[in-house]
PDB file of N, CA and C in Angstrom:
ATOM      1  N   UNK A   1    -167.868 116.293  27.696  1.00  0.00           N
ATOM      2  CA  UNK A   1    -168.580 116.178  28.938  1.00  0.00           C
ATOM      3  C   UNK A   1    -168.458 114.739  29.432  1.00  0.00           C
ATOM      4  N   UNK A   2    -168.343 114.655  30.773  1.00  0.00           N
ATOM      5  CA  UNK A   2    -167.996 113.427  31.281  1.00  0.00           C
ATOM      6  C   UNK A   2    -169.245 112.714  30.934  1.00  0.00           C
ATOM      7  N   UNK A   3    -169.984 111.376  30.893  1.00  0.00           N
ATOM      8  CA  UNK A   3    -171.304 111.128  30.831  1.00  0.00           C
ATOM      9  C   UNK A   3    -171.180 109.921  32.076  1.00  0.00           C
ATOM     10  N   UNK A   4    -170.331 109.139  31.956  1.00  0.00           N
ATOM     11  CA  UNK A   4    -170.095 108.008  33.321  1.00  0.00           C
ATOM     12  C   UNK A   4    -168.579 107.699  33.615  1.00  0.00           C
ATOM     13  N   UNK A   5    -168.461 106.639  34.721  1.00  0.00           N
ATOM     14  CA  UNK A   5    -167.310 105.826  35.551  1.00  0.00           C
ATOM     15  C   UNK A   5    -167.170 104.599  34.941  1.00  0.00           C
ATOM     16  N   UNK A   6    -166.213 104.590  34.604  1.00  0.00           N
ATOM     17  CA  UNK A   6    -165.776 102.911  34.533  1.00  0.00           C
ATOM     18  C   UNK A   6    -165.467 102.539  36.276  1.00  0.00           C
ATOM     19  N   UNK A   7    -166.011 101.637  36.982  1.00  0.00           N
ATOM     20  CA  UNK A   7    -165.778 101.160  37.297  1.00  0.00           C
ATOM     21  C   UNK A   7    -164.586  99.714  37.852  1.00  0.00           C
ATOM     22  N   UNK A   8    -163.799  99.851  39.241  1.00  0.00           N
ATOM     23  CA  UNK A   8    -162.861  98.719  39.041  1.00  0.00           C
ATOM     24  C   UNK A   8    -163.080  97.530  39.738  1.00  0.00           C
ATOM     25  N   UNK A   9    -162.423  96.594  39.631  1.00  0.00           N
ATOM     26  CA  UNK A   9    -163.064  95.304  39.980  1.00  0.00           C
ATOM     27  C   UNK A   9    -163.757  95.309  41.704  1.00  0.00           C
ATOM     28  N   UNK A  10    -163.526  96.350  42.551  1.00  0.00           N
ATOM     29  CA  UNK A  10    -164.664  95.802  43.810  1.00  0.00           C
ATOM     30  C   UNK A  10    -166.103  96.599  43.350  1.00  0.00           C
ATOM     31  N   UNK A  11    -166.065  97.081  42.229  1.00  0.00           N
ATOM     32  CA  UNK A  11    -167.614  98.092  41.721  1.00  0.00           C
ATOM     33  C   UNK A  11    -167.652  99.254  42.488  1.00  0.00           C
ATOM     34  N   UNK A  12    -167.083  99.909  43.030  1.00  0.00           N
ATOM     35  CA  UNK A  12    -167.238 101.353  43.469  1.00  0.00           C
ATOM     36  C   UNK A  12    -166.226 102.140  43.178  1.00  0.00           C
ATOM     37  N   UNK A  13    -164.564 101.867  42.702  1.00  0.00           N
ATOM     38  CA  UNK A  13    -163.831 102.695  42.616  1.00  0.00           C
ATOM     39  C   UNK A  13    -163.748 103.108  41.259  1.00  0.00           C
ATOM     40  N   UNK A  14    -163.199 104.416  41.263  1.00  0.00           N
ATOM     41  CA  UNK A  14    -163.382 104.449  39.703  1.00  0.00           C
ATOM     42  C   UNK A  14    -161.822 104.565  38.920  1.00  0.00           C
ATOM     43  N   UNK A  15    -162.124 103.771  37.711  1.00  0.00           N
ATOM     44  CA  UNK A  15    -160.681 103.439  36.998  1.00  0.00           C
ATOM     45  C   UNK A  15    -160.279 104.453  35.625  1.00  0.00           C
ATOM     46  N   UNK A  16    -161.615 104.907  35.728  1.00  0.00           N
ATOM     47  CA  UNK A  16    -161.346 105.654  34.041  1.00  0.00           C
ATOM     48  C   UNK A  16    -162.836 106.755  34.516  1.00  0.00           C
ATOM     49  N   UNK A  17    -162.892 107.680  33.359  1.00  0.00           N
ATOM     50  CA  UNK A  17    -164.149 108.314  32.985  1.00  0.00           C
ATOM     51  C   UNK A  17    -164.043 108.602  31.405  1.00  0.00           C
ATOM     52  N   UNK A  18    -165.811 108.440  31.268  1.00  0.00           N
ATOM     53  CA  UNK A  18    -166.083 108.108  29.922  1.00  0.00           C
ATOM     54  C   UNK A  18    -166.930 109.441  29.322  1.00  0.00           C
ATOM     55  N   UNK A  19    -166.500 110.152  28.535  1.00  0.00           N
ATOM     56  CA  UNK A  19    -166.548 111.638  27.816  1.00  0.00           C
ATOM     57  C   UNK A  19    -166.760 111.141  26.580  1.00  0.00           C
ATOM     58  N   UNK A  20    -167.991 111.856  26.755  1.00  0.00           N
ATOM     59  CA  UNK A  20    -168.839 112.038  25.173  1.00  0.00           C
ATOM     60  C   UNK A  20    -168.531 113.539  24.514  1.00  0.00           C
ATOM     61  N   UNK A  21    -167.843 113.661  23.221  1.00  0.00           N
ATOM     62  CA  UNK A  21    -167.570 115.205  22.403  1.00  0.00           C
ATOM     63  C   UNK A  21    -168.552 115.516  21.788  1.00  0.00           C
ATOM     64  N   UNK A  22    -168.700 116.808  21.747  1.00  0.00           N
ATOM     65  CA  UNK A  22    -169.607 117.428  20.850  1.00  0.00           C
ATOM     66  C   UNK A  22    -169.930 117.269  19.431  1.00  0.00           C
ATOM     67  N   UNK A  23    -168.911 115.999  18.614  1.00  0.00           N
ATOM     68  CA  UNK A  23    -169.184 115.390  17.518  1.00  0.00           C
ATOM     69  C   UNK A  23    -169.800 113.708  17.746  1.00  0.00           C
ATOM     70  N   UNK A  24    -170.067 113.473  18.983  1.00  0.00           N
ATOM     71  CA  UNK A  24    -170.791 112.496  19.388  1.00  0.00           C
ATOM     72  C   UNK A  24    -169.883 111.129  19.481  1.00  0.00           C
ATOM     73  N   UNK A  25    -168.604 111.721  19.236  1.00  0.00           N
ATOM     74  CA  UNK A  25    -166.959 110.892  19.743  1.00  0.00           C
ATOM     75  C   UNK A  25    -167.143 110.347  21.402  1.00  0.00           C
ATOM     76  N   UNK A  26    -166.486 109.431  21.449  1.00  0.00           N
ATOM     77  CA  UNK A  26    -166.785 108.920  23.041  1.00  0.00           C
ATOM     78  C   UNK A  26    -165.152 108.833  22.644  1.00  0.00           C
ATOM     79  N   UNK A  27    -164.542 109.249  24.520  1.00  0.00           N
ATOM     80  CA  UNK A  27    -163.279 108.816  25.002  1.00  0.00           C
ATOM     81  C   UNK A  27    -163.084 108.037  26.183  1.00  0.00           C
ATOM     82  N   UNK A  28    -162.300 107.660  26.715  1.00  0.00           N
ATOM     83  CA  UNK A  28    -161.515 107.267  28.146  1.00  0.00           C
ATOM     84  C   UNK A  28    -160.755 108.027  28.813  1.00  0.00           C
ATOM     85  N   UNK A  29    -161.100 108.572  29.690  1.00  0.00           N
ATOM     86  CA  UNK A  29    -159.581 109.348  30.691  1.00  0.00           C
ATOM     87  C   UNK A  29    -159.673 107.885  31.210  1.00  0.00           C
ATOM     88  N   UNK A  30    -158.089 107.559  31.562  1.00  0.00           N
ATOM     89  CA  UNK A  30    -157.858 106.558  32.417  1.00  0.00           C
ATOM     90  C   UNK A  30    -157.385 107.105  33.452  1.00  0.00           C
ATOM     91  N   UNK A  31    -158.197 106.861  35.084  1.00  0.00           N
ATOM     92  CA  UNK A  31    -157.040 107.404  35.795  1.00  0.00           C
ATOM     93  C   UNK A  31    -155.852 107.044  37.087  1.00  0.00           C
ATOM     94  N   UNK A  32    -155.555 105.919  36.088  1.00  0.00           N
ATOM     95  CA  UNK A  32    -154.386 104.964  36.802  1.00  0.00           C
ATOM     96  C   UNK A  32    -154.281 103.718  35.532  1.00  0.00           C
ATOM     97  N   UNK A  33    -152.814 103.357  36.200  1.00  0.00           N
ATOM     98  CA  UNK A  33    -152.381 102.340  34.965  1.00  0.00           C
ATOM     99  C   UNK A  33    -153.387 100.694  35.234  1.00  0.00           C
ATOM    100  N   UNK A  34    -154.221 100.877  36.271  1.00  0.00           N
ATOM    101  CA  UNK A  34    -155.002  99.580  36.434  1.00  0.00           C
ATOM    102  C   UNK A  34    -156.273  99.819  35.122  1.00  0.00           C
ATOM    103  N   UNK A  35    -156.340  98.782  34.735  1.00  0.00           N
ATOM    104  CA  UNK A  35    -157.345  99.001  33.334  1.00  0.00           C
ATOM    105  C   UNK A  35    -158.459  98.038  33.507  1.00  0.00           C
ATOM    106  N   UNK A  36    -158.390  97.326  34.836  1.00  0.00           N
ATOM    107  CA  UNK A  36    -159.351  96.200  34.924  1.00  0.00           C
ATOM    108  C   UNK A  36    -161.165  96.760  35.486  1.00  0.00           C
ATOM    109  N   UNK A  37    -162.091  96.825  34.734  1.00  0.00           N
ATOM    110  CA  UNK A  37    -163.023  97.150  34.726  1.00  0.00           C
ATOM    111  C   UNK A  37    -164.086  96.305  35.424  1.00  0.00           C
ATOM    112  N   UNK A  38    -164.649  96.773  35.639  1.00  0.00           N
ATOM    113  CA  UNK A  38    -166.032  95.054  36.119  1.00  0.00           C
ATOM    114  C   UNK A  38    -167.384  95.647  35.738  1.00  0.00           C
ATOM    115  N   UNK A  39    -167.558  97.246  35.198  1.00  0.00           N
ATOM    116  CA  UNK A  39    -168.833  97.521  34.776  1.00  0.00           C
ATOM    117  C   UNK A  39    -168.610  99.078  34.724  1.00  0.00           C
ATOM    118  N   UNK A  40    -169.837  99.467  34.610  1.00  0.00           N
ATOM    119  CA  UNK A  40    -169.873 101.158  33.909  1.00  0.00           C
ATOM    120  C   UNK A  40    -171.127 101.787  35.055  1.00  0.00           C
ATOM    121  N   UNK A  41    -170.930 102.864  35.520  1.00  0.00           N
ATOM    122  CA  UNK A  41    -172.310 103.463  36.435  1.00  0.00           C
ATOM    123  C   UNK A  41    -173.013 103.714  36.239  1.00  0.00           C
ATOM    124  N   UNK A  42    -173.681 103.758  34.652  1.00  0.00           N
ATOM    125  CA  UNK A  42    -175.047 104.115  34.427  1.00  0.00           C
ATOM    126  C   UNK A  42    -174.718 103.356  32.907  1.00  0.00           C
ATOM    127  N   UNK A  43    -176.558 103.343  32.833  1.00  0.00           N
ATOM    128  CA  UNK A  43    -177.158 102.850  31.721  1.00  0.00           C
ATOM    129  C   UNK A  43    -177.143 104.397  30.593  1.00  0.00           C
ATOM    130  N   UNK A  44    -176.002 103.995  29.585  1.00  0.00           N
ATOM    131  CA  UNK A  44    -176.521 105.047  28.575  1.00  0.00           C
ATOM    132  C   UNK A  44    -177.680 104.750  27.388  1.00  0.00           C
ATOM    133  N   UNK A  45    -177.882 105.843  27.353  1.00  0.00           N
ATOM    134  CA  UNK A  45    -178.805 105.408  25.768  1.00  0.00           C
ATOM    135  C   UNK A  45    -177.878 105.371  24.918  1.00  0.00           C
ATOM    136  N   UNK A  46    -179.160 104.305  23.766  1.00  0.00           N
ATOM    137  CA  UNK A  46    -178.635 104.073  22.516  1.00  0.00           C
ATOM    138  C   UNK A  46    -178.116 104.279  21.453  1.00  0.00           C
ATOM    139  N   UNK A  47    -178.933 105.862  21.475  1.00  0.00           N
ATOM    140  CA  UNK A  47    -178.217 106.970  20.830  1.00  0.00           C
ATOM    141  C   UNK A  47    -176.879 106.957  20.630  1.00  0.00           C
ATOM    142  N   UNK A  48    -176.731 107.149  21.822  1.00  0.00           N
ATOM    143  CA  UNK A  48    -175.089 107.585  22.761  1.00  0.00           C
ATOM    144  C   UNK A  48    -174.348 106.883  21.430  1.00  0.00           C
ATOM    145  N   UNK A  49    -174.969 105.540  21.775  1.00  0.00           N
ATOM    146  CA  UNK A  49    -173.817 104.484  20.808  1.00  0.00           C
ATOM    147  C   UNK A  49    -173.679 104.444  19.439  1.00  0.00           C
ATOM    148  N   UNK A  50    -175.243 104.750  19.144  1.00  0.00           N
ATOM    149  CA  UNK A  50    -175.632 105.095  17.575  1.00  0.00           C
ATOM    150  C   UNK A  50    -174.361 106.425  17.106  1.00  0.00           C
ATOM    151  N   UNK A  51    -174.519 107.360  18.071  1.00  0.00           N
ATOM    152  CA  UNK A  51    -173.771 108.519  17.349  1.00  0.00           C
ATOM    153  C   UNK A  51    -172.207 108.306  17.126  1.00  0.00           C
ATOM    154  N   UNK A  52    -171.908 107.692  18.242  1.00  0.00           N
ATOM    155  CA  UNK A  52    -170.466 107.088  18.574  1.00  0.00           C
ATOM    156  C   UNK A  52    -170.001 106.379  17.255  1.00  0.00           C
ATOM    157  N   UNK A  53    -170.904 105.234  17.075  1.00  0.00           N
ATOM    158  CA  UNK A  53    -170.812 104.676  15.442  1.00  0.00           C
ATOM    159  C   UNK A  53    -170.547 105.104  14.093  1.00  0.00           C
ATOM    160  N   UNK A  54    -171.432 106.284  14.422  1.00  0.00           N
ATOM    161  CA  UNK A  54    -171.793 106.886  13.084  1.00  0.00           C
ATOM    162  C   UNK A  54    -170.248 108.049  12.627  1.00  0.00           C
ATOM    163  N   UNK A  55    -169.392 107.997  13.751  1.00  0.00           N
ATOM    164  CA  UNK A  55    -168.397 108.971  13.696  1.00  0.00           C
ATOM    165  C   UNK A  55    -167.513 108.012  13.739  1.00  0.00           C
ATOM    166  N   UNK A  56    -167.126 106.660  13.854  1.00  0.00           N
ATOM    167  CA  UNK A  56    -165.842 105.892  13.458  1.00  0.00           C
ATOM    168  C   UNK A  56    -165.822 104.980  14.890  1.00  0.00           C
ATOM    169  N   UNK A  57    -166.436 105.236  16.076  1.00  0.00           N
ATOM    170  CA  UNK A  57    -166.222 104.767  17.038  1.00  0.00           C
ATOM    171  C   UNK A  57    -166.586 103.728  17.490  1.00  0.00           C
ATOM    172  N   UNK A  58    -166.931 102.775  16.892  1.00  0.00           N
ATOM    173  CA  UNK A  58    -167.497 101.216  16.610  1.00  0.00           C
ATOM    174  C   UNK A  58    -167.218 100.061  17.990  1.00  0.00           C
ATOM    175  N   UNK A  59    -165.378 100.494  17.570  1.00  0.00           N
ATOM    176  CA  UNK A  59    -165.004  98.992  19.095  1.00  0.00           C
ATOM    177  C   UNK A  59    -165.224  99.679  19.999  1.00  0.00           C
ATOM    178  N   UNK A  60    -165.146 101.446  20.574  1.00  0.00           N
ATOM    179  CA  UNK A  60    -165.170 101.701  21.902  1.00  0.00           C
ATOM    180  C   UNK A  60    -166.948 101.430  22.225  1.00  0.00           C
ATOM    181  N   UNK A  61    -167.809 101.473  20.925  1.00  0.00           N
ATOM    182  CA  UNK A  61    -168.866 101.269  21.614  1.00  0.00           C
ATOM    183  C   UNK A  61    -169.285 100.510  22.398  1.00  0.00           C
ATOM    184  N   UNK A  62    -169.056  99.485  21.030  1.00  0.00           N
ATOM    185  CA  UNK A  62    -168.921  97.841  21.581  1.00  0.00           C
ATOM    186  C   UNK A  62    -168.643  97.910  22.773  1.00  0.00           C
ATOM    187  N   UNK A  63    -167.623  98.061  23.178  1.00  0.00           N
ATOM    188  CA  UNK A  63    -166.587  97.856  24.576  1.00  0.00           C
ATOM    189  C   UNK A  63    -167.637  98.194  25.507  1.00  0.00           C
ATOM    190  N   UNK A  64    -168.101  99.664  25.342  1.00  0.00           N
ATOM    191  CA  UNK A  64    -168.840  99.927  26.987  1.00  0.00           C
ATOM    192  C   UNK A  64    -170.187  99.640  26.519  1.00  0.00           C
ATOM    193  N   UNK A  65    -170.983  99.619  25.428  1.00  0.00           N
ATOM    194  CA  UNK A  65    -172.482  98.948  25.643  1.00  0.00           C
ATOM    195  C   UNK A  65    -172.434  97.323  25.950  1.00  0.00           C
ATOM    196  N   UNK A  66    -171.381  96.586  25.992  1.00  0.00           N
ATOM    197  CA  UNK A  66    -171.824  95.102  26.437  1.00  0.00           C
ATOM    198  C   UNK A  66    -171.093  94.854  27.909  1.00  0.00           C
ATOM    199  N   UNK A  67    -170.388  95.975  28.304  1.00  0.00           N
ATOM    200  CA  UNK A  67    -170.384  96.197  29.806  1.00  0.00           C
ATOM    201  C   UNK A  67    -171.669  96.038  31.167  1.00  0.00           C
ATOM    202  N   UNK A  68    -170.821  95.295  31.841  1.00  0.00           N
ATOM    203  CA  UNK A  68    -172.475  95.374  32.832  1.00  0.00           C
ATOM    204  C   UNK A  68    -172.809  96.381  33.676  1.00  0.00           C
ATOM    205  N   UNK A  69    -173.865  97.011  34.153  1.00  0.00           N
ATOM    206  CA  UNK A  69    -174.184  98.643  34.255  1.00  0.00           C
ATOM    207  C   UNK A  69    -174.481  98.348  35.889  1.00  0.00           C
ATOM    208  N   UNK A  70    -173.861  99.349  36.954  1.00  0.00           N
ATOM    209  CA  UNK A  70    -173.924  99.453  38.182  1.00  0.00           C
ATOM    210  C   UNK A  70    -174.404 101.040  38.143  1.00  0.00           C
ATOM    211  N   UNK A  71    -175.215 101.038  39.584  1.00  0.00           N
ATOM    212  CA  UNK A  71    -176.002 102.282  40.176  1.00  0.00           C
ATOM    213  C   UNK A  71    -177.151 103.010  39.152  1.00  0.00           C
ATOM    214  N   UNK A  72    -177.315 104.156  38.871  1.00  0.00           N
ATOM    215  CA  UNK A  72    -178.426 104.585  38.182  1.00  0.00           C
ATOM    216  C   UNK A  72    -178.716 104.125  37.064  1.00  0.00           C
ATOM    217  N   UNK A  73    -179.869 103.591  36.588  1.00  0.00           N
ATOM    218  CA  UNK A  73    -180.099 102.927  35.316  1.00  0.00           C
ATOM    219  C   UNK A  73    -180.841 103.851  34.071  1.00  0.00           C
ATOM    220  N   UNK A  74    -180.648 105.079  34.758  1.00  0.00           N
ATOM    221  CA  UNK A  74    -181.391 106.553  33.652  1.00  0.00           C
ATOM    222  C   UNK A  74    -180.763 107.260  32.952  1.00  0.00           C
ATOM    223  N   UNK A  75    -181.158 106.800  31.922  1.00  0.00           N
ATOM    224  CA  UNK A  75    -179.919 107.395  30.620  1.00  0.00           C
ATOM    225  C   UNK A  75    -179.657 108.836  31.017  1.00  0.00           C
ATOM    226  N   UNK A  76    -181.127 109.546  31.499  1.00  0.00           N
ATOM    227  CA  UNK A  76    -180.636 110.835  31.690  1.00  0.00           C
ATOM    228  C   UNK A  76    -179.401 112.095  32.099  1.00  0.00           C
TER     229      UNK A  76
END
Protein backbone atom coordinates (compact mmCIF):
# COMPACT_ATOMS: atom_id res chain seq x y z
CA UNK A 1 0.00 0.00 0.00
CA UNK A 2 1.23 3.30 -0.99
CA UNK A 3 1.51 5.27 2.54
CA UNK A 4 3.25 8.75 1.05
CA UNK A 5 5.20 11.05 -1.86
CA UNK A 6 8.57 11.75 -1.92
CA UNK A 7 8.58 14.88 -2.87
CA UNK A 8 11.01 16.95 -5.58
CA UNK A 9 13.00 19.84 -5.06
CA UNK A 10 10.07 22.74 -5.76
CA UNK A 11 7.90 20.52 -2.81
CA UNK A 12 4.87 19.65 -4.78
CA UNK A 13 5.95 17.31 -7.52
CA UNK A 14 6.22 13.95 -6.86
CA UNK A 15 9.55 11.92 -7.52
CA UNK A 16 8.96 8.52 -6.02
CA UNK A 17 6.11 6.79 -3.81
CA UNK A 18 6.72 5.17 -0.62
CA UNK A 19 4.87 1.52 -0.03
CA UNK A 20 4.67 -0.08 3.09
CA UNK A 21 4.24 -4.43 2.65
CA UNK A 22 2.32 -6.45 4.59
CA UNK A 23 5.57 -7.72 6.39
CA UNK A 24 6.05 -4.11 7.49
CA UNK A 25 8.95 -3.82 4.52
CA UNK A 26 8.97 -0.20 3.20
CA UNK A 27 9.86 0.40 -0.67
CA UNK A 28 10.41 3.23 -3.33
CA UNK A 29 8.65 3.29 -6.71
CA UNK A 30 10.76 5.87 -8.34
CA UNK A 31 8.97 7.60 -10.91
CA UNK A 32 11.61 9.20 -13.03
CA UNK A 33 15.38 8.99 -13.15
CA UNK A 34 15.45 12.48 -11.03
CA UNK A 35 16.16 11.18 -7.39
CA UNK A 36 16.50 14.62 -5.84
CA UNK A 37 14.09 14.82 -2.92
CA UNK A 38 13.51 17.93 -0.60
CA UNK A 39 10.93 16.11 1.81
CA UNK A 40 8.14 13.44 2.23
CA UNK A 41 4.07 14.47 2.44
CA UNK A 42 3.18 13.28 5.56
CA UNK A 43 4.33 12.64 8.97
CA UNK A 44 4.47 8.79 9.48
CA UNK A 45 4.39 7.09 12.69
CA UNK A 46 6.96 5.50 14.50
CA UNK A 47 5.81 2.33 14.29
CA UNK A 48 6.00 2.56 10.57
CA UNK A 49 9.82 2.76 11.24
CA UNK A 50 9.97 0.47 14.22
CA UNK A 51 8.46 -2.33 11.95
CA UNK A 52 10.58 -1.38 8.94
CA UNK A 53 13.64 -2.06 11.37
CA UNK A 54 12.61 -4.93 12.83
CA UNK A 55 12.46 -6.67 9.19
CA UNK A 56 16.10 -5.56 7.93
CA UNK A 57 15.09 -2.13 6.73
CA UNK A 58 17.28 0.13 8.86
CA UNK A 59 18.99 2.71 6.09
CA UNK A 60 15.61 3.10 4.17
CA UNK A 61 14.25 4.11 7.49
CA UNK A 62 16.76 6.26 8.38
CA UNK A 63 16.51 7.85 4.94
CA UNK A 64 12.76 8.89 5.12
CA UNK A 65 12.32 9.45 9.05
CA UNK A 66 15.11 12.29 9.04
CA UNK A 67 13.45 13.70 5.90
CA UNK A 68 11.63 16.97 6.33
CA UNK A 69 7.72 16.39 6.25
CA UNK A 70 5.43 18.69 3.88
CA UNK A 71 1.40 18.90 3.93
CA UNK A 72 -0.57 16.60 6.38
CA UNK A 73 1.16 15.98 9.61
CA UNK A 74 -1.38 12.80 10.64
CA UNK A 75 0.13 9.68 10.72
CA UNK A 76 -3.26 8.47 9.95
Amino acid sequence: MAIARLLGEDSRGTVAWVYRWETGELGILWMSADRHVSGIDRLLDAEVYAQARSVGDTKLATFLEDMPVFGPHDPD
